[in-house]
PDB file of N, CA and C in Angstrom:
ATOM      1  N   UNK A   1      56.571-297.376  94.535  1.00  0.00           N
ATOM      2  CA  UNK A   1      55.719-296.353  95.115  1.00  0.00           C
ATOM      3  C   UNK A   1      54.436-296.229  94.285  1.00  0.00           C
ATOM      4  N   UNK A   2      53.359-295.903  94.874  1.00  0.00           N
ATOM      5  CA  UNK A   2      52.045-296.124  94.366  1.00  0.00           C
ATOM      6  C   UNK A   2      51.802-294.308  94.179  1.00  0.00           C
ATOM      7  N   UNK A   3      51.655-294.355  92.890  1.00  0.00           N
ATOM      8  CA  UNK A   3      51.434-292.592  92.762  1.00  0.00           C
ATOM      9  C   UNK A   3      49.993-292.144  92.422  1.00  0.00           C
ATOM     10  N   UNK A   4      49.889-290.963  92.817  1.00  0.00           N
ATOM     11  CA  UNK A   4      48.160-290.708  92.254  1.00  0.00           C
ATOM     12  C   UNK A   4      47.303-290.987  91.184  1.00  0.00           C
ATOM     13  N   UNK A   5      48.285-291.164  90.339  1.00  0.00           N
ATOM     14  CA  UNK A   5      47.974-291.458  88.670  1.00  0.00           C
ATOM     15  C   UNK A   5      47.565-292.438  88.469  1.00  0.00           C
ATOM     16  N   UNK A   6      48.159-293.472  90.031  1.00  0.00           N
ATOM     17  CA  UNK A   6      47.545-295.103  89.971  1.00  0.00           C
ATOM     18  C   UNK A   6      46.475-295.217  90.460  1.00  0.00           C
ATOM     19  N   UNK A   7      46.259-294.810  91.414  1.00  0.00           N
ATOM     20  CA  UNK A   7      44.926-294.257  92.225  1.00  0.00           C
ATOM     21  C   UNK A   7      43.809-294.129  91.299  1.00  0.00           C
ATOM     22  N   UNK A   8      44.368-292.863  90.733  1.00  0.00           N
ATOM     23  CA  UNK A   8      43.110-292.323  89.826  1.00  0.00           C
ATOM     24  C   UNK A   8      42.612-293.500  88.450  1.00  0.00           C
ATOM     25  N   UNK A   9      43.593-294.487  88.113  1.00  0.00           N
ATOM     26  CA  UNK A   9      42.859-295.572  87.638  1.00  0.00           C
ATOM     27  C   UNK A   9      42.399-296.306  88.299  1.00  0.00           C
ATOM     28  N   UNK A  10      42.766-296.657  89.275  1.00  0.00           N
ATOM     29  CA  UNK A  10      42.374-297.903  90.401  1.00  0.00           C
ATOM     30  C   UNK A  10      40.616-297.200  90.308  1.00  0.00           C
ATOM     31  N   UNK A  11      40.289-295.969  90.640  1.00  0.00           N
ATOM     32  CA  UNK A  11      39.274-295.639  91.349  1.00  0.00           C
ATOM     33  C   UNK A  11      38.307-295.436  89.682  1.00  0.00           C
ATOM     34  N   UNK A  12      38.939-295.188  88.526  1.00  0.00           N
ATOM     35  CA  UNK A  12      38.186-295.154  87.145  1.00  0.00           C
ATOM     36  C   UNK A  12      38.053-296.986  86.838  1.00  0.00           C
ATOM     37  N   UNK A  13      38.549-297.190  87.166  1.00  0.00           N
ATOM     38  CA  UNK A  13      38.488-298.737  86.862  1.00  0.00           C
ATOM     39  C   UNK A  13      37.205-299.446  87.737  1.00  0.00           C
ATOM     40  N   UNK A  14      37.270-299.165  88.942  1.00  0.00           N
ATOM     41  CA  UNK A  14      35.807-299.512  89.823  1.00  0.00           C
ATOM     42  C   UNK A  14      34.754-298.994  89.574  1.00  0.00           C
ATOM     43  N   UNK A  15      35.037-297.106  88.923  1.00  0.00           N
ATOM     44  CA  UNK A  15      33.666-296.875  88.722  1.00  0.00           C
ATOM     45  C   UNK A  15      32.816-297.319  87.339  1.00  0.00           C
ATOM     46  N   UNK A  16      34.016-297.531  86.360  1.00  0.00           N
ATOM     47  CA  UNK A  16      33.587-297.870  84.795  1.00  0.00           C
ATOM     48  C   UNK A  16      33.780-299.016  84.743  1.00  0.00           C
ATOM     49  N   UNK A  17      33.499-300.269  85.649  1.00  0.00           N
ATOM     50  CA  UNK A  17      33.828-301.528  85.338  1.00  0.00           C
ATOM     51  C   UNK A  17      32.703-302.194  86.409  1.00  0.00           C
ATOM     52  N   UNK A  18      31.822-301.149  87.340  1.00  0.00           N
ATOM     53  CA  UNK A  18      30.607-301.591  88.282  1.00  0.00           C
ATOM     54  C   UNK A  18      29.759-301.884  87.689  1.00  0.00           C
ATOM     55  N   UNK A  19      29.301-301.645  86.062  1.00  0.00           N
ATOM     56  CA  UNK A  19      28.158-301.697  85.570  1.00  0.00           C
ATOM     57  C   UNK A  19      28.393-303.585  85.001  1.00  0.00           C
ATOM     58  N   UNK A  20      29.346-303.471  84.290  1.00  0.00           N
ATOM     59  CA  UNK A  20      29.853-304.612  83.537  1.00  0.00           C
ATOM     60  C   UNK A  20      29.798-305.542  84.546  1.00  0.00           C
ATOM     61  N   UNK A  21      30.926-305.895  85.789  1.00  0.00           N
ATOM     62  CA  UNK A  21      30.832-306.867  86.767  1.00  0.00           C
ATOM     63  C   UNK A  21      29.617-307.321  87.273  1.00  0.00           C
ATOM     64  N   UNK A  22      28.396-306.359  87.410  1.00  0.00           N
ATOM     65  CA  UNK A  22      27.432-306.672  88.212  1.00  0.00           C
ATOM     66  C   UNK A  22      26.607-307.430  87.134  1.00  0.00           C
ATOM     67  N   UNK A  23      26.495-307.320  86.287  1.00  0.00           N
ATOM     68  CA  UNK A  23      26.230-308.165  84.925  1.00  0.00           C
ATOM     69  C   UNK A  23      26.633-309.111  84.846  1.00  0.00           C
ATOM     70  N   UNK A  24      28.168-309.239  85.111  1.00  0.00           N
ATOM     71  CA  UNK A  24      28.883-310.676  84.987  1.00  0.00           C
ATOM     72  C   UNK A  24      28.297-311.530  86.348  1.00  0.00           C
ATOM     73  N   UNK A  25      28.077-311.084  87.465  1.00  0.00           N
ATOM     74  CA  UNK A  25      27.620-311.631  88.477  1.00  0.00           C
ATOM     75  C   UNK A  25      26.184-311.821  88.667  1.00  0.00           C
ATOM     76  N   UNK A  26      25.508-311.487  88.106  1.00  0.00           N
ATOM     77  CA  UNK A  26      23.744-311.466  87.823  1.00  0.00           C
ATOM     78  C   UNK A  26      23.974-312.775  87.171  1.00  0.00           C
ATOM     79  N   UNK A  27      24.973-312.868  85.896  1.00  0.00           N
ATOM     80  CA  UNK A  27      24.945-313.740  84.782  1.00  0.00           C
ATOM     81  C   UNK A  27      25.334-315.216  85.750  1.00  0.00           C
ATOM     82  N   UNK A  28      26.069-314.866  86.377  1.00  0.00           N
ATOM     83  CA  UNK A  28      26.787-316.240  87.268  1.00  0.00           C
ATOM     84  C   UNK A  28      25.442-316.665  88.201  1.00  0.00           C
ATOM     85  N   UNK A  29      25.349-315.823  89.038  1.00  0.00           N
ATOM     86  CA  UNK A  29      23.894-316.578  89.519  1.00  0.00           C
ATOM     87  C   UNK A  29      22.887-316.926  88.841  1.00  0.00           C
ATOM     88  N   UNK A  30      22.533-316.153  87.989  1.00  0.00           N
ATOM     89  CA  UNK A  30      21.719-317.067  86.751  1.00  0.00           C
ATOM     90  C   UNK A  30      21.971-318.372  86.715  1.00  0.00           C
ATOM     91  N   UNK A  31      22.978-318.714  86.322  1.00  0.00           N
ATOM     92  CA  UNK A  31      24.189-319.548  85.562  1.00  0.00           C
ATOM     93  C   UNK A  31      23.334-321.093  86.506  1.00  0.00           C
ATOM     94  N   UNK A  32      23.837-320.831  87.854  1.00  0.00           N
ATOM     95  CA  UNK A  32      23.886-321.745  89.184  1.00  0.00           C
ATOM     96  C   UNK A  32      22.729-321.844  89.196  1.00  0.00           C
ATOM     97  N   UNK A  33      21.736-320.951  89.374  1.00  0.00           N
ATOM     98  CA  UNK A  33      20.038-321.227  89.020  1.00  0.00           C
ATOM     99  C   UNK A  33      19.797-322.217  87.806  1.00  0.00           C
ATOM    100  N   UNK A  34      19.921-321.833  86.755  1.00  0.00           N
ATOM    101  CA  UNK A  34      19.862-322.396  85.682  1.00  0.00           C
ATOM    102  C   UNK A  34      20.288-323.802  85.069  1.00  0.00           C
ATOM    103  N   UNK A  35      21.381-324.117  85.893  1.00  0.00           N
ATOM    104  CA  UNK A  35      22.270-325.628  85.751  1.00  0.00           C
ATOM    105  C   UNK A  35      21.078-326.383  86.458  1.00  0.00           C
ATOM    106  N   UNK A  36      20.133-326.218  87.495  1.00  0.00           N
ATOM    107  CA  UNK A  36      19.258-326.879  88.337  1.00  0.00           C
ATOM    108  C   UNK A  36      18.309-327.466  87.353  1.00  0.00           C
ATOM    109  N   UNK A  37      17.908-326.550  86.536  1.00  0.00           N
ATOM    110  CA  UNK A  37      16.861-326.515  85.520  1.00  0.00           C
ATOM    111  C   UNK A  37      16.971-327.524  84.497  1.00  0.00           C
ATOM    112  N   UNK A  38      18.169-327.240  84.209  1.00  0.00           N
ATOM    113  CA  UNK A  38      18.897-328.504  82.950  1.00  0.00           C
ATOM    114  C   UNK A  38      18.612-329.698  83.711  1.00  0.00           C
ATOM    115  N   UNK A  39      19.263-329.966  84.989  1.00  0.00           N
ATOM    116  CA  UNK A  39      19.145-331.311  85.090  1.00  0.00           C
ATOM    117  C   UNK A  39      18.195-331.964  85.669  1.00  0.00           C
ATOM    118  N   UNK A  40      17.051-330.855  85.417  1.00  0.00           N
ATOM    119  CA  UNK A  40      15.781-331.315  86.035  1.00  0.00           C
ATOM    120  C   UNK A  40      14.638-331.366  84.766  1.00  0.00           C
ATOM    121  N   UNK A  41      15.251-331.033  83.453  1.00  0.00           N
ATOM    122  CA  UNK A  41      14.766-331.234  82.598  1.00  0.00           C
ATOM    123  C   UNK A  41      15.304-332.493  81.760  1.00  0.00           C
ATOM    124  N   UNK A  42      16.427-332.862  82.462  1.00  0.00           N
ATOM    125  CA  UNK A  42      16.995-333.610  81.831  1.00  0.00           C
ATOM    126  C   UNK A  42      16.583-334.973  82.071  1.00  0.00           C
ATOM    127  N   UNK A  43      16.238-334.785  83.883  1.00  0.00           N
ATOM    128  CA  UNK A  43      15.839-335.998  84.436  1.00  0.00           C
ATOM    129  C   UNK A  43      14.471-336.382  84.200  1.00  0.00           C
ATOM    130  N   UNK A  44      13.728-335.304  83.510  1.00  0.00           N
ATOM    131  CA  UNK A  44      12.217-335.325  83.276  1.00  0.00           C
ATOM    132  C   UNK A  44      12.278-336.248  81.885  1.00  0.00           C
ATOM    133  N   UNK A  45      13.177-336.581  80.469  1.00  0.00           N
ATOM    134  CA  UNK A  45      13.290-336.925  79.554  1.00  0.00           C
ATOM    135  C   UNK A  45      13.519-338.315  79.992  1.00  0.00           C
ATOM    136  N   UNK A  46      13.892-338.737  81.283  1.00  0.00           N
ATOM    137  CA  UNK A  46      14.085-340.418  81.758  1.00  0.00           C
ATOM    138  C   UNK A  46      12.664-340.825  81.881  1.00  0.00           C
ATOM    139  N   UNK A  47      11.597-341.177  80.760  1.00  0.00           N
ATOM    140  CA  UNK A  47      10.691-341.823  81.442  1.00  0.00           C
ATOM    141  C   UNK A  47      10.656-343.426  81.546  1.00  0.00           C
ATOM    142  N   UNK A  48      11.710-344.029  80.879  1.00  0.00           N
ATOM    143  CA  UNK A  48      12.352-345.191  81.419  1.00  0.00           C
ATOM    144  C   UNK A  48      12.527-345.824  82.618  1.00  0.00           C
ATOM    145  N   UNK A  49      13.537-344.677  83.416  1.00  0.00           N
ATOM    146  CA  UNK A  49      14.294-345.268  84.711  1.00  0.00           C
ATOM    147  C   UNK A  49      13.097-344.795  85.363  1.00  0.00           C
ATOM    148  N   UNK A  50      13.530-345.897  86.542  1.00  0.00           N
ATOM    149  CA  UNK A  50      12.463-346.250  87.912  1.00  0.00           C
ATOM    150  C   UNK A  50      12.509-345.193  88.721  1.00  0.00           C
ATOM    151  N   UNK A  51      14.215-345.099  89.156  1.00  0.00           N
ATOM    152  CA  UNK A  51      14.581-344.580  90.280  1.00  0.00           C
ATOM    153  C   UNK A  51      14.871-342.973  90.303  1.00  0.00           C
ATOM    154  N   UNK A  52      14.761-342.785  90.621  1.00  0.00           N
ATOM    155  CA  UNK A  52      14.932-341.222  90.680  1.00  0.00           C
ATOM    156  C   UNK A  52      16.589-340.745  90.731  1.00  0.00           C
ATOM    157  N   UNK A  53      17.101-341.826  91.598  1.00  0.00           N
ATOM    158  CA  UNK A  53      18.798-341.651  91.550  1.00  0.00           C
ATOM    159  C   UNK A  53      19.402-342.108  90.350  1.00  0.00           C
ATOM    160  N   UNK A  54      18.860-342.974  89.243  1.00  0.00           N
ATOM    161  CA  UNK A  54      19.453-343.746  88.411  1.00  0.00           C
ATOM    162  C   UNK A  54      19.348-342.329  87.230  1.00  0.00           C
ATOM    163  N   UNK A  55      17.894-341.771  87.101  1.00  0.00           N
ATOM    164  CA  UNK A  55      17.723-340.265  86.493  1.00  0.00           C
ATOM    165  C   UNK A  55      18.756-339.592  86.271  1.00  0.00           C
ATOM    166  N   UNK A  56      19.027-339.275  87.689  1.00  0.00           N
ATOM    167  CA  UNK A  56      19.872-338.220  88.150  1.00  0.00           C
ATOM    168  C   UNK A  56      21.213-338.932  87.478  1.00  0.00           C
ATOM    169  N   UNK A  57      22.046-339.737  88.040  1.00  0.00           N
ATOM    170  CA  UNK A  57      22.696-340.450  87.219  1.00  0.00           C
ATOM    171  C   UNK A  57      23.025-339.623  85.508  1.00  0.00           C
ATOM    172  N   UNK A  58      22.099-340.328  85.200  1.00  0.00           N
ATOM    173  CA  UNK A  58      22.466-340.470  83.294  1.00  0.00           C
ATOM    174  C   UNK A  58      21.987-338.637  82.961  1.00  0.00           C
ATOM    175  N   UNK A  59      21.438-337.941  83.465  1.00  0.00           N
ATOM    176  CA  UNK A  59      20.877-336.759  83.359  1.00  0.00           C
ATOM    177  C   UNK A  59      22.205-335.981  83.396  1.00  0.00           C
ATOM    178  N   UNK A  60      23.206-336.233  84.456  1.00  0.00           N
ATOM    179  CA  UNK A  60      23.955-335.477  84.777  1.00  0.00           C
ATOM    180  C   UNK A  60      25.571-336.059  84.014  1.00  0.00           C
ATOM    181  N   UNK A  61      24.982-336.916  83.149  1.00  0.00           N
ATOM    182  CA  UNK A  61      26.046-337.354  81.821  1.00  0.00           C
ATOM    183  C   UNK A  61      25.216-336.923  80.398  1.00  0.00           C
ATOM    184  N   UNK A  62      24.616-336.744  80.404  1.00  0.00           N
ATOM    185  CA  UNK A  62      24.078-335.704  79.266  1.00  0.00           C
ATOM    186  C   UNK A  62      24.605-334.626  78.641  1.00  0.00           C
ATOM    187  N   UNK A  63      24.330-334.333  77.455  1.00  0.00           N
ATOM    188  CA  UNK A  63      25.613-333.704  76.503  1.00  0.00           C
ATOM    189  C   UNK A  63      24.727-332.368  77.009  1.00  0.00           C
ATOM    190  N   UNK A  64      23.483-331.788  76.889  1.00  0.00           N
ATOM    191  CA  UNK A  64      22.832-330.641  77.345  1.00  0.00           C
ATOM    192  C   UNK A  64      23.286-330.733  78.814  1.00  0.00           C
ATOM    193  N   UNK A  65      23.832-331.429  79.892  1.00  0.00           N
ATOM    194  CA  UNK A  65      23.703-330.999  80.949  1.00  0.00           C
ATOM    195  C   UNK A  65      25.422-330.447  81.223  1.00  0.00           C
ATOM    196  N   UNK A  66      25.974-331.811  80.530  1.00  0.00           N
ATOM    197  CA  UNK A  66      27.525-331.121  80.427  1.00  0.00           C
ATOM    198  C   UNK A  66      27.879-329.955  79.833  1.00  0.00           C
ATOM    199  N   UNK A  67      27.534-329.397  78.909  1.00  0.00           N
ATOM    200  CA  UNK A  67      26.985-328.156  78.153  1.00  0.00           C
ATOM    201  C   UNK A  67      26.445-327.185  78.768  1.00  0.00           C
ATOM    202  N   UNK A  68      25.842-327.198  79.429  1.00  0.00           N
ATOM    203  CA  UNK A  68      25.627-326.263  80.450  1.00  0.00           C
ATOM    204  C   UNK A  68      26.765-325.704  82.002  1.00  0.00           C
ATOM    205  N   UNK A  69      26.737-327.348  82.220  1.00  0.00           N
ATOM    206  CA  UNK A  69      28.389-327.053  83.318  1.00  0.00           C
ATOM    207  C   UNK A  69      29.597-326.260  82.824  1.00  0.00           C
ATOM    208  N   UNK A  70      29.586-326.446  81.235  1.00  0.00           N
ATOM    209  CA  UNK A  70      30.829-325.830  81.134  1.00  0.00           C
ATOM    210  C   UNK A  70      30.325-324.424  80.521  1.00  0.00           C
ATOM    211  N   UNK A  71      28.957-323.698  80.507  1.00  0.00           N
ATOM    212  CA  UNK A  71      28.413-322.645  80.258  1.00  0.00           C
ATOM    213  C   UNK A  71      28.533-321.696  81.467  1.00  0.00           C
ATOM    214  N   UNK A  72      28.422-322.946  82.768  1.00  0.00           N
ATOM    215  CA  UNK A  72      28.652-322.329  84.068  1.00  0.00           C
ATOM    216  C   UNK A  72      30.148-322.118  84.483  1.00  0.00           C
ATOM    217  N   UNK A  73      30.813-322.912  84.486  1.00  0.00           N
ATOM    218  CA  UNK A  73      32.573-322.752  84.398  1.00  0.00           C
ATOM    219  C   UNK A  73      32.927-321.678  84.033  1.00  0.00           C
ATOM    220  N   UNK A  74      31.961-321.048  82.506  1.00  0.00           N
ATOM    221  CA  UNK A  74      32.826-319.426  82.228  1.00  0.00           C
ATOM    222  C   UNK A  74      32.419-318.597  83.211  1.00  0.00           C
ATOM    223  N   UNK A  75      30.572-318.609  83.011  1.00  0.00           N
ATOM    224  CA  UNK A  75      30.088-317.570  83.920  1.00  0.00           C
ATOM    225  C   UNK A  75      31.038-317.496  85.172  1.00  0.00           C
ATOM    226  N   UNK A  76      31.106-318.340  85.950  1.00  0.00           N
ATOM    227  CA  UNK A  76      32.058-318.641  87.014  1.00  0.00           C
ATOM    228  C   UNK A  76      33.668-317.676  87.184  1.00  0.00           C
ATOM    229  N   UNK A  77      34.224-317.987  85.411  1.00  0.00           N
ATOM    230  CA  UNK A  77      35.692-317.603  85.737  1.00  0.00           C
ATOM    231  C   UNK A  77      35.525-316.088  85.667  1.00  0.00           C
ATOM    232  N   UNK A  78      34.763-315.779  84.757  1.00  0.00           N
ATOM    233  CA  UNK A  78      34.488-314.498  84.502  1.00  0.00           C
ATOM    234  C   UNK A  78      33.976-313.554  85.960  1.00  0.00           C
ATOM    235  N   UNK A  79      33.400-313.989  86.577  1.00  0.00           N
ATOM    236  CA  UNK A  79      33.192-313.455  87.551  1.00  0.00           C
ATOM    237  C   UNK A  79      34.324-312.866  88.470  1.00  0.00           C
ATOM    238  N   UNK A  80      34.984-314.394  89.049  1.00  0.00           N
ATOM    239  CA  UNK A  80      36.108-314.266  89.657  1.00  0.00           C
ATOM    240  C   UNK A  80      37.403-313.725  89.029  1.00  0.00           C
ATOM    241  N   UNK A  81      37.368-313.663  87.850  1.00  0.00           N
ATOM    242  CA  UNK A  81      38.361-312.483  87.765  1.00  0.00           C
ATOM    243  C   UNK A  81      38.268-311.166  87.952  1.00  0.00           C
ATOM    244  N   UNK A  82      36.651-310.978  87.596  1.00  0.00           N
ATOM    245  CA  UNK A  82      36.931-309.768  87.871  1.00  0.00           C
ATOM    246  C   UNK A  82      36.327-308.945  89.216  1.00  0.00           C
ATOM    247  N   UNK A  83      36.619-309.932  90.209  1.00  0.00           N
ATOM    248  CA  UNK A  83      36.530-310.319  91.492  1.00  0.00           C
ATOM    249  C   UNK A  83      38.040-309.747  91.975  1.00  0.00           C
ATOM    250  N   UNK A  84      39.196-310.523  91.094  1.00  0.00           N
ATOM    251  CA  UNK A  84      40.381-310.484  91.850  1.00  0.00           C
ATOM    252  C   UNK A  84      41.060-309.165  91.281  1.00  0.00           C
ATOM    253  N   UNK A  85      40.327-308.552  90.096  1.00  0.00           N
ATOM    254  CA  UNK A  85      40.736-307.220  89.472  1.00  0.00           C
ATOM    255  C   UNK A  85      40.061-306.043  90.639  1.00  0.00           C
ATOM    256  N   UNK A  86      38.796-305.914  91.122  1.00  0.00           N
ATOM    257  CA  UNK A  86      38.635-304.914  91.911  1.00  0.00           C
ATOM    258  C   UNK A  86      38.971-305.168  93.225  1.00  0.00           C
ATOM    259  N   UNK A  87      39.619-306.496  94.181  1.00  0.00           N
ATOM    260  CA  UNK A  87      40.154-306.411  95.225  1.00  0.00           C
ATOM    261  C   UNK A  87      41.718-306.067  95.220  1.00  0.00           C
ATOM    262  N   UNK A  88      42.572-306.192  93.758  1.00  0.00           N
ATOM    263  CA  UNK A  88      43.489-305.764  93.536  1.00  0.00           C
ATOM    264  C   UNK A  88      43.516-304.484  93.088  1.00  0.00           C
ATOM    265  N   UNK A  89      42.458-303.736  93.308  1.00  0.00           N
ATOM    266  CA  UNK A  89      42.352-301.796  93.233  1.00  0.00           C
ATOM    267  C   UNK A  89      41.879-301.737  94.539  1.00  0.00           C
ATOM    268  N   UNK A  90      41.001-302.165  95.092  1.00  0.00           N
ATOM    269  CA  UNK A  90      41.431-302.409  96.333  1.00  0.00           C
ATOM    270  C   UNK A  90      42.620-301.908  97.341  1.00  0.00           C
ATOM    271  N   UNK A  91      43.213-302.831  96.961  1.00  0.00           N
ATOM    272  CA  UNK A  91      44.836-303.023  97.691  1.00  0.00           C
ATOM    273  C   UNK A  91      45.408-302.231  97.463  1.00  0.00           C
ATOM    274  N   UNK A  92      45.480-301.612  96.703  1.00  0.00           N
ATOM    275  CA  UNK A  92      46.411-300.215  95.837  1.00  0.00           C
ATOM    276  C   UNK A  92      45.780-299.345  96.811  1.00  0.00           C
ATOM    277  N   UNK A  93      44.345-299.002  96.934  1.00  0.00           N
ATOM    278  CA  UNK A  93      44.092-297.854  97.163  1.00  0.00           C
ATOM    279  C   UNK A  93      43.706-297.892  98.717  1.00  0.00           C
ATOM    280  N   UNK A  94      44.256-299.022  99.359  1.00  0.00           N
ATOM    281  CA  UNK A  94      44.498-299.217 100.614  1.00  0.00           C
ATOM    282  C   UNK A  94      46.021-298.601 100.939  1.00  0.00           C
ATOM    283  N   UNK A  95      46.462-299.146  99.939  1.00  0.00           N
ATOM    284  CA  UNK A  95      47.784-298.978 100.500  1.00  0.00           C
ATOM    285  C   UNK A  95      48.609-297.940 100.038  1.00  0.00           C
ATOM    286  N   UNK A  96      47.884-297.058  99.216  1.00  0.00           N
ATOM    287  CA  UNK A  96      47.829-295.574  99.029  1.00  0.00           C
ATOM    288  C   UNK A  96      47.619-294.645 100.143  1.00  0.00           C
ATOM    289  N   UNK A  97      46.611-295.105 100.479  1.00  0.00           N
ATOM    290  CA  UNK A  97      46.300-294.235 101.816  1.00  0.00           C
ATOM    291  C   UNK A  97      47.201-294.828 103.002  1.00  0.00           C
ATOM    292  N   UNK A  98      48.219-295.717 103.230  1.00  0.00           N
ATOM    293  CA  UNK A  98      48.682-295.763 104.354  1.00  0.00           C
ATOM    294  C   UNK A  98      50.032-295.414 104.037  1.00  0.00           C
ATOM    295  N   UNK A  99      50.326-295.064 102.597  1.00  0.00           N
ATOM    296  CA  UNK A  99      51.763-294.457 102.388  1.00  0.00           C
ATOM    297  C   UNK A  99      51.603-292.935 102.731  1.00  0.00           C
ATOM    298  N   UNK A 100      50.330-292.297 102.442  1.00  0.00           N
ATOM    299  CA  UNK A 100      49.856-290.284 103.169  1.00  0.00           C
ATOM    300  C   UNK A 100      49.792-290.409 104.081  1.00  0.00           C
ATOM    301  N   UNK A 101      49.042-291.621 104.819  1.00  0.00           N
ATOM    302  CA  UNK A 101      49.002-291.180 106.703  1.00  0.00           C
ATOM    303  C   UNK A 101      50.449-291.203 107.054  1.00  0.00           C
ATOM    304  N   UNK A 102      51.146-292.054 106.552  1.00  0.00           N
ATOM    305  CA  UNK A 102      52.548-292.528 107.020  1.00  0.00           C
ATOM    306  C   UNK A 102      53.218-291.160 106.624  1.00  0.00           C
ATOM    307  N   UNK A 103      53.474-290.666 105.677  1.00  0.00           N
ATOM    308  CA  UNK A 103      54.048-289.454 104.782  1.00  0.00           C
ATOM    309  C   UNK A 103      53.731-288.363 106.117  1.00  0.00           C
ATOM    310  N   UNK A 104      52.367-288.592 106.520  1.00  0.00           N
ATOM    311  CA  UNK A 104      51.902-287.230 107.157  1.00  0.00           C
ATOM    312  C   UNK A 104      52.520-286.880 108.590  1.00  0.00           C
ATOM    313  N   UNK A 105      52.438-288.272 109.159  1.00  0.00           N
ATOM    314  CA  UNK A 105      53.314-288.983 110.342  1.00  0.00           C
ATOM    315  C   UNK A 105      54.923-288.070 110.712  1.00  0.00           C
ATOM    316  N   UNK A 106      55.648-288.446 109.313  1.00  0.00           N
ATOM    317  CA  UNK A 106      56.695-288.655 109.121  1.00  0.00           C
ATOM    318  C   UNK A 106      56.971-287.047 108.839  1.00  0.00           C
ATOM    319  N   UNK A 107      56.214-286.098 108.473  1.00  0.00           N
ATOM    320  CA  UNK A 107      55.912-284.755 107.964  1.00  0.00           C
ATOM    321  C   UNK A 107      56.250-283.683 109.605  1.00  0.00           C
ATOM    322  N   UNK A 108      55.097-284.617 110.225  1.00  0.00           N
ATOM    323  CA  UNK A 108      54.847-283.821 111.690  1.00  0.00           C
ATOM    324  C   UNK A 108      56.090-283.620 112.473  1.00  0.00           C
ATOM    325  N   UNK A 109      56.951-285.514 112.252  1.00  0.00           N
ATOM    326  CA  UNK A 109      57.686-285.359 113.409  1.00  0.00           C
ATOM    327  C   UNK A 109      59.278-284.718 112.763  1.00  0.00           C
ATOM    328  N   UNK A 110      59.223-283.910 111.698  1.00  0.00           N
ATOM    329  CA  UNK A 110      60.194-282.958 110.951  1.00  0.00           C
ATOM    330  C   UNK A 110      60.681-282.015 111.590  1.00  0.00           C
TER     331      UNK A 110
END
């Protein structure tokens, strides 16, 4: 049974954790912006190769570009967890409210 006490974190947890997430998600799109940049700086350091695909290529085996992918990987996990933390308060406080309508239901026909 889901009691008020859970509620009342579910609903302190969304409001004291909106500032932080939206940060973590600013940071993630950054992140995806930013990986573009690397490997377009990276491909700018090929003044060797001809081709523009061969660039791209060795750019995107680069220790700064791999370094960055896995800079994006956190931004990434970080996000989505705490993605799956406020759809799982969410759910609680969905299904909080359909244990009172139900309660109330169940009240009437007494």
């Amino acid at each position: 049974m889901i009691t008020d006490d859970d509620i009342d974190k579910a609903l302190d947890f969304l409001r004291n954790k909106s500032e932080q997430h939206s940060i973590d998600k600013a940071n993630r799109i950054y992140m995806e912006q930013f990986t573009k940049t690397v490997l377009a700086n990276e491909m700018l350091k090929l003044t060797d190769e001809k081709s523009v695909a061969a660039k791209e290529i060795i750019a995107r085996n680069s220790q700064v570009y791999l370094k960055q992918l896995d800079a994006l990987k956190t931004a990434i996990q970080i996000d989505e967890h705490n993605r799956f933390l406020r759809t799982t308060a969410h759910a609680k406080i969905d299904a909080w409210q359909t244990m009172c309508a139900n309660k109330r239901i169940h009240d009437k026909t007494i």
